[in-house]
N, C-alpha and C. Protein backbone atom coordinates (compact mmCIF):
# COMPACT_ATOMS: atom_id res chain seq x y z
N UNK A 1 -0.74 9.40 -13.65
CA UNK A 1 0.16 8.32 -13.96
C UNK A 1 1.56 8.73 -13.50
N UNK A 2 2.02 7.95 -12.86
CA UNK A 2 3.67 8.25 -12.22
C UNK A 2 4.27 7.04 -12.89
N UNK A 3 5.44 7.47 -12.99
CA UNK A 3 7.13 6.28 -13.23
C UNK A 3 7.79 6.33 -12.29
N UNK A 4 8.47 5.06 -11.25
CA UNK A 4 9.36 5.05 -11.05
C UNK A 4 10.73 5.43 -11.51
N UNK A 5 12.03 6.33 -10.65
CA UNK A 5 12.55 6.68 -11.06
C UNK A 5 13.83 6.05 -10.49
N UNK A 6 13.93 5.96 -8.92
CA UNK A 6 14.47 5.18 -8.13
C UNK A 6 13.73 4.32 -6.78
N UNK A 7 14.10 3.31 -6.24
CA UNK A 7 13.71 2.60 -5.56
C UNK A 7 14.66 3.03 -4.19
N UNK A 8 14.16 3.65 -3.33
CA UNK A 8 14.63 4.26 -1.96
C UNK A 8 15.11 3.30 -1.04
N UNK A 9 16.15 3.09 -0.14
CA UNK A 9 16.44 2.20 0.95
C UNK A 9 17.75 1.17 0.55
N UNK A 10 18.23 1.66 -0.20
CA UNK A 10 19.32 0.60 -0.32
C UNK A 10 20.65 1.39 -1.93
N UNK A 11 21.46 1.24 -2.03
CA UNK A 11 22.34 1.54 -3.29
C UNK A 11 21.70 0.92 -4.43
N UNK A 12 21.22 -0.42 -4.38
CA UNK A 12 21.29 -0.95 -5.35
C UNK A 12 20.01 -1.57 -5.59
N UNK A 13 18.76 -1.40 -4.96
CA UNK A 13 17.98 -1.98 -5.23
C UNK A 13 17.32 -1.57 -6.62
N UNK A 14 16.58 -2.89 -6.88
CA UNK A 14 16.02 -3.04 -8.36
C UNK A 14 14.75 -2.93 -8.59
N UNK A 15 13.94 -3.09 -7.34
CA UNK A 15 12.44 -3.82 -7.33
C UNK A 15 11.62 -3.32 -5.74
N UNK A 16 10.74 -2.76 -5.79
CA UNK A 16 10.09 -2.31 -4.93
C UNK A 16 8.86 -3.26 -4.58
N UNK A 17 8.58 -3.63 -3.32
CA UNK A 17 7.16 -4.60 -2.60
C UNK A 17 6.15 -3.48 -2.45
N UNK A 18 5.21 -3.90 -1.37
CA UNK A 18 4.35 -3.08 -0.86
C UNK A 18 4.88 -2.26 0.29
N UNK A 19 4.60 -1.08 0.68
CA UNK A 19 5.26 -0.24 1.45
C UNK A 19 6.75 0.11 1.61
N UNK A 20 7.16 0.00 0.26
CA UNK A 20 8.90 0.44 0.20
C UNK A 20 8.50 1.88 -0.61
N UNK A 21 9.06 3.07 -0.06
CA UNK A 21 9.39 4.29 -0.90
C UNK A 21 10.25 4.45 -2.12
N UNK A 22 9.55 4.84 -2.97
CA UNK A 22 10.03 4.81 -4.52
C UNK A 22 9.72 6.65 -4.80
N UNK A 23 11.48 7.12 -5.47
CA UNK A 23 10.85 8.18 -6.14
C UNK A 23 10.02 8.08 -7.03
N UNK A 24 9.01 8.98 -8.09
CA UNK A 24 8.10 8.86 -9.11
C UNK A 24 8.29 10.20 -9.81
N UNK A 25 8.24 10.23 -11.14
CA UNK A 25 8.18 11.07 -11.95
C UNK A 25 6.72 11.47 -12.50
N UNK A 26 5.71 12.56 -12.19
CA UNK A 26 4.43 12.02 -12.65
C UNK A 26 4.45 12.54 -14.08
N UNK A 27 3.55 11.69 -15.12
CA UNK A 27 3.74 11.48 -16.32
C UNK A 27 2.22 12.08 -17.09
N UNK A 28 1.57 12.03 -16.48
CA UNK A 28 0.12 12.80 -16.85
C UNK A 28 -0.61 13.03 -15.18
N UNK A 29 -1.25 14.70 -15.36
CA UNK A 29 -1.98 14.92 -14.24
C UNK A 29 -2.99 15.52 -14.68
N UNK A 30 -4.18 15.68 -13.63
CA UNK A 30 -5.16 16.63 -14.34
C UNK A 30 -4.88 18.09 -14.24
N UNK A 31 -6.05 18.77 -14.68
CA UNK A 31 -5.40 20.22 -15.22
C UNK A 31 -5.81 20.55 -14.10
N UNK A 32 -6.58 21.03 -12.98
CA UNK A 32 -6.62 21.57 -11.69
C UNK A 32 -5.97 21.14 -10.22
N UNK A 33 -5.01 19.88 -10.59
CA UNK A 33 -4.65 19.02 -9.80
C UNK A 33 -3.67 19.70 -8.93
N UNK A 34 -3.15 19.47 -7.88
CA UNK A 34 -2.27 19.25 -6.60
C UNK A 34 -0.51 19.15 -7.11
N UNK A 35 -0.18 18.14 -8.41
CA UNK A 35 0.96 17.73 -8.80
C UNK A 35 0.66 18.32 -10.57
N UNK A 36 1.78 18.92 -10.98
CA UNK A 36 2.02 18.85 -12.57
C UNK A 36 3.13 17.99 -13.46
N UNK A 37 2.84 17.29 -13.98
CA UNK A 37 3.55 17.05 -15.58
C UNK A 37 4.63 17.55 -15.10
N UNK A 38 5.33 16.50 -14.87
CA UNK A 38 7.25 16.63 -14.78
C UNK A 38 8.12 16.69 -13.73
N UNK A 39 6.99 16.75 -12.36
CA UNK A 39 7.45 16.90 -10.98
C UNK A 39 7.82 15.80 -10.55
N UNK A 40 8.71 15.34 -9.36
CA UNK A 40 9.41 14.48 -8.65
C UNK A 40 8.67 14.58 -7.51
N UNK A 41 8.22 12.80 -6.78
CA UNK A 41 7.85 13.12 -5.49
C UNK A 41 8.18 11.91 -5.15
N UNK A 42 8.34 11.84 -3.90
CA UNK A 42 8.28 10.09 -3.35
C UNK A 42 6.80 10.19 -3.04
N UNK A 43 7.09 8.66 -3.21
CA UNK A 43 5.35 7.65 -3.02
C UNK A 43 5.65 6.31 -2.21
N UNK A 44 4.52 5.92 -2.05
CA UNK A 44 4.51 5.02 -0.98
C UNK A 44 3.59 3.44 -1.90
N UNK A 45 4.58 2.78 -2.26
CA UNK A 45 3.82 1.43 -3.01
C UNK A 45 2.17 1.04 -2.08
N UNK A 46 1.39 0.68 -2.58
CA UNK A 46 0.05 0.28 -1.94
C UNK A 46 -0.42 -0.83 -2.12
N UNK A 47 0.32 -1.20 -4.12
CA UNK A 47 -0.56 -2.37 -4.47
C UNK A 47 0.23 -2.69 -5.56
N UNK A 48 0.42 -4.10 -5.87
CA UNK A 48 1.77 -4.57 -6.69
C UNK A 48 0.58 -6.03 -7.57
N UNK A 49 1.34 -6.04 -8.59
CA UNK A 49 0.74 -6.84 -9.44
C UNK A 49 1.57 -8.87 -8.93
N UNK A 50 2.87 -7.95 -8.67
CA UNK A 50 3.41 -9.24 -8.43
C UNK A 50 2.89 -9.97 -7.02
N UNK A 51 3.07 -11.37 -6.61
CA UNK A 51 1.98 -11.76 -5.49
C UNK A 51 2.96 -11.70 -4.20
N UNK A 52 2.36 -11.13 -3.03
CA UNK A 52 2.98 -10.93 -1.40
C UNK A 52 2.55 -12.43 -1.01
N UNK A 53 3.50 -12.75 -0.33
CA UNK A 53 3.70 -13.70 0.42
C UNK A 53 3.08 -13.46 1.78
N UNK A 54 2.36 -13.92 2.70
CA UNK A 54 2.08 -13.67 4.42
C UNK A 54 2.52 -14.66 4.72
N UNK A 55 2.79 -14.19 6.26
CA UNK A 55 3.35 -15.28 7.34
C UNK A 55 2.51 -16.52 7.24
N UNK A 56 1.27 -16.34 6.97
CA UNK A 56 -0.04 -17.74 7.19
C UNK A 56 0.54 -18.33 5.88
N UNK A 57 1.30 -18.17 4.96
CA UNK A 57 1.61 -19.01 3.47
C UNK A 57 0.61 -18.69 2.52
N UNK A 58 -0.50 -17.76 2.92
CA UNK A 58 -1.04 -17.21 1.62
C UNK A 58 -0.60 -16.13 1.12
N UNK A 59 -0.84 -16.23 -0.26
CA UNK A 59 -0.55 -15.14 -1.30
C UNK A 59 -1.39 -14.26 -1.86
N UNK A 60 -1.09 -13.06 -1.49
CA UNK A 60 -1.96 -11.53 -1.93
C UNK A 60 -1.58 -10.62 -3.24
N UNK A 61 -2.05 -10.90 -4.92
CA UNK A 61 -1.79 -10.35 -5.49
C UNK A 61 -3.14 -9.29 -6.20
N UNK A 62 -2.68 -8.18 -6.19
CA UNK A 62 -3.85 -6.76 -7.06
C UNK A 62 -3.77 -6.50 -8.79
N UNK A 63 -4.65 -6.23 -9.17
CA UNK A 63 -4.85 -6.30 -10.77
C UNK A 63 -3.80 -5.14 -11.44
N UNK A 64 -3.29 -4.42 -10.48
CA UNK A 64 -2.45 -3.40 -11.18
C UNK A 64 -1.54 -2.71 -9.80
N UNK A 65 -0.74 -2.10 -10.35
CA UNK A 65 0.76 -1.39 -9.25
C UNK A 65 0.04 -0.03 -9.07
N UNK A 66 0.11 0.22 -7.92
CA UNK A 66 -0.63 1.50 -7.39
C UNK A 66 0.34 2.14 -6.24
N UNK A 67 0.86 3.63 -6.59
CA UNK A 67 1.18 4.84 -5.19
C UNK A 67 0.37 5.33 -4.77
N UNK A 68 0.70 5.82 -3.51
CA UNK A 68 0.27 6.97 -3.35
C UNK A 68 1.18 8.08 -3.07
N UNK A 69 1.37 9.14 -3.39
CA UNK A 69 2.02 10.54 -3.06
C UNK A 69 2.29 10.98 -2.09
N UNK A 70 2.93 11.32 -1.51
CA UNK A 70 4.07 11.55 -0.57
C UNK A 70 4.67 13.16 -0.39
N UNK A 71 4.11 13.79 0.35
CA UNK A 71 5.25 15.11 0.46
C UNK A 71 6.36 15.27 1.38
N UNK A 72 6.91 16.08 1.75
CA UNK A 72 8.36 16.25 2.34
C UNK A 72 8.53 15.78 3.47
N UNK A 73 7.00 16.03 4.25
CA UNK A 73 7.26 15.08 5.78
C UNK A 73 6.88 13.64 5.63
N UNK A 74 6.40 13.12 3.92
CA UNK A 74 6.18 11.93 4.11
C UNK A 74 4.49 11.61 4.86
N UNK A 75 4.05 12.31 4.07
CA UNK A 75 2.14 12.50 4.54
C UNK A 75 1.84 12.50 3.19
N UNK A 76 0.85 12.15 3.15
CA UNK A 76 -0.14 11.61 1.43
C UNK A 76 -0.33 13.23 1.44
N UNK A 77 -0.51 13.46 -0.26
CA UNK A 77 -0.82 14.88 -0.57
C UNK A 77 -1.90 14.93 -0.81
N UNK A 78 -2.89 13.50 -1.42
CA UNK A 78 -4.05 13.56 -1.90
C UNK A 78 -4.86 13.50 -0.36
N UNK A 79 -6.10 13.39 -0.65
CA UNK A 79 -7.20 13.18 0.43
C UNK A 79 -8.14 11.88 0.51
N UNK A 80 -7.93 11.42 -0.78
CA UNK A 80 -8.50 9.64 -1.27
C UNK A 80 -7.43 9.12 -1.74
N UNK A 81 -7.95 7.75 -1.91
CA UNK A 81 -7.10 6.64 -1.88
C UNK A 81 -8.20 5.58 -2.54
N UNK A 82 -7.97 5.74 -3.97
CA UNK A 82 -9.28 4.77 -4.92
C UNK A 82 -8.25 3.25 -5.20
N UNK A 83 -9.65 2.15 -4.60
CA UNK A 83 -9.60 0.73 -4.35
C UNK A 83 -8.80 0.58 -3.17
N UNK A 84 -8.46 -1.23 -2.74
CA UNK A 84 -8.19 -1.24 -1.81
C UNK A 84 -6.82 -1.02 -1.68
N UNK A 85 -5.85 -1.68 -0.61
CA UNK A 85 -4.61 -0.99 -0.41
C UNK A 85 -4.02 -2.20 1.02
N UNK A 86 -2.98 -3.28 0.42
CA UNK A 86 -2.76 -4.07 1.03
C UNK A 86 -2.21 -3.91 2.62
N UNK A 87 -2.45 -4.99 3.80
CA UNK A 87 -2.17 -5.26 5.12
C UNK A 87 -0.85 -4.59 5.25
N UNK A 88 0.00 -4.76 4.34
CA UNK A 88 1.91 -4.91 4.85
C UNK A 88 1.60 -3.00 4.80
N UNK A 89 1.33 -2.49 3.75
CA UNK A 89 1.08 -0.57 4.31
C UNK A 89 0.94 -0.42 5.85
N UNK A 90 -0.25 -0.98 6.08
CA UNK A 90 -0.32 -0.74 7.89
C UNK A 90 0.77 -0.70 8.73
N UNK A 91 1.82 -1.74 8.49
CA UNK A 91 3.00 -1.99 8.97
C UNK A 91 3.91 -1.14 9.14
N UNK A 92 3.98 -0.83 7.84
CA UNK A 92 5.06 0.38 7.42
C UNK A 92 4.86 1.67 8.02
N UNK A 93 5.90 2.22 7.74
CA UNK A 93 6.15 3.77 8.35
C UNK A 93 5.06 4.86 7.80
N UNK A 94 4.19 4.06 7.28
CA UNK A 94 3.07 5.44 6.21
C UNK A 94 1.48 5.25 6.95
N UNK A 95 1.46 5.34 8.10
CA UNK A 95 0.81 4.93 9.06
C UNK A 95 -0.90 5.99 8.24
N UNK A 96 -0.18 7.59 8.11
CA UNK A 96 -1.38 8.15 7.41
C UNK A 96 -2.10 7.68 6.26
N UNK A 97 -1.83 6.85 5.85
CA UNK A 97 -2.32 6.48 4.21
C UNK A 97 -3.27 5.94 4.15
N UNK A 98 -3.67 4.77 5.47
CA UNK A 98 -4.57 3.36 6.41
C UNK A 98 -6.04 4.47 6.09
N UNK A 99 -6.06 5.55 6.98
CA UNK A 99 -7.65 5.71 6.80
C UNK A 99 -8.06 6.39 5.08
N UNK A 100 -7.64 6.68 4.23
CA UNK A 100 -7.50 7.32 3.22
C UNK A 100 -8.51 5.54 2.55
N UNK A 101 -8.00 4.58 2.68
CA UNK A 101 -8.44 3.80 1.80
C UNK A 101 -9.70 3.52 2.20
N UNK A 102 -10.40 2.67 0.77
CA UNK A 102 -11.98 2.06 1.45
C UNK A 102 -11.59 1.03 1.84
N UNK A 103 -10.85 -0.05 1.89
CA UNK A 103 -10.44 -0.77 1.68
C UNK A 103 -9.18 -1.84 2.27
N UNK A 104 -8.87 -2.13 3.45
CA UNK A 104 -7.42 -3.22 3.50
C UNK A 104 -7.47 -4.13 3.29
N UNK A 105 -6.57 -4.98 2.55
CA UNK A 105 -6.75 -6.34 1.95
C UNK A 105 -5.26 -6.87 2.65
């Protein structure tokens, strides 16, 4: 479980979409895991509860807000990527994240 801590790309932004970089604070990890309880990382939004708009006028919304983890060059730390993981990611600068999922929606 991660928290947003700040929303990356601007002074003042409030609110992060799909594929905007957000620092995260992670808030529970497992005990053999990669990240511990209390660390800072940027992440890469995947999946937002609130609904994306597309150019065609349909709307793409997911049952819950989902990162993925991010290290210093900005490469996923994990090796999976559980459920799917919306079109606008592809777009974005997190080009590694695409085969990680089962899934593009």
């Amino acid at each position: 479980v991660a928290v947003c801590i700040k929303v990356l790309g601007g002074t003042s932004r409030r609110y992060a979409s799909v594929g905007d970089l957000v620092k995260v604070s992670i808030k529970d990890a497992t005990t053999r895991g990669r990240v511990r309880k209390g660390e800072v990382h940027a992440a890469v939004v995947v999946r937002t509860r609130h609904p994306i708009q597309r150019g065609d006028g349909t709307y793409v919304r997911f049952g819950d807000n989902s990162v993925v983890l991010l290290n210093a060059k900005h490469e996923p730390i994990g090796t999976r990527v559980f459920g799917p993981i919306a079109r606008e990611v592809k777009r974005s600068r997190f080009i590694k994240v695409v085969p990680l999922a089962p899934e593009i929606i």
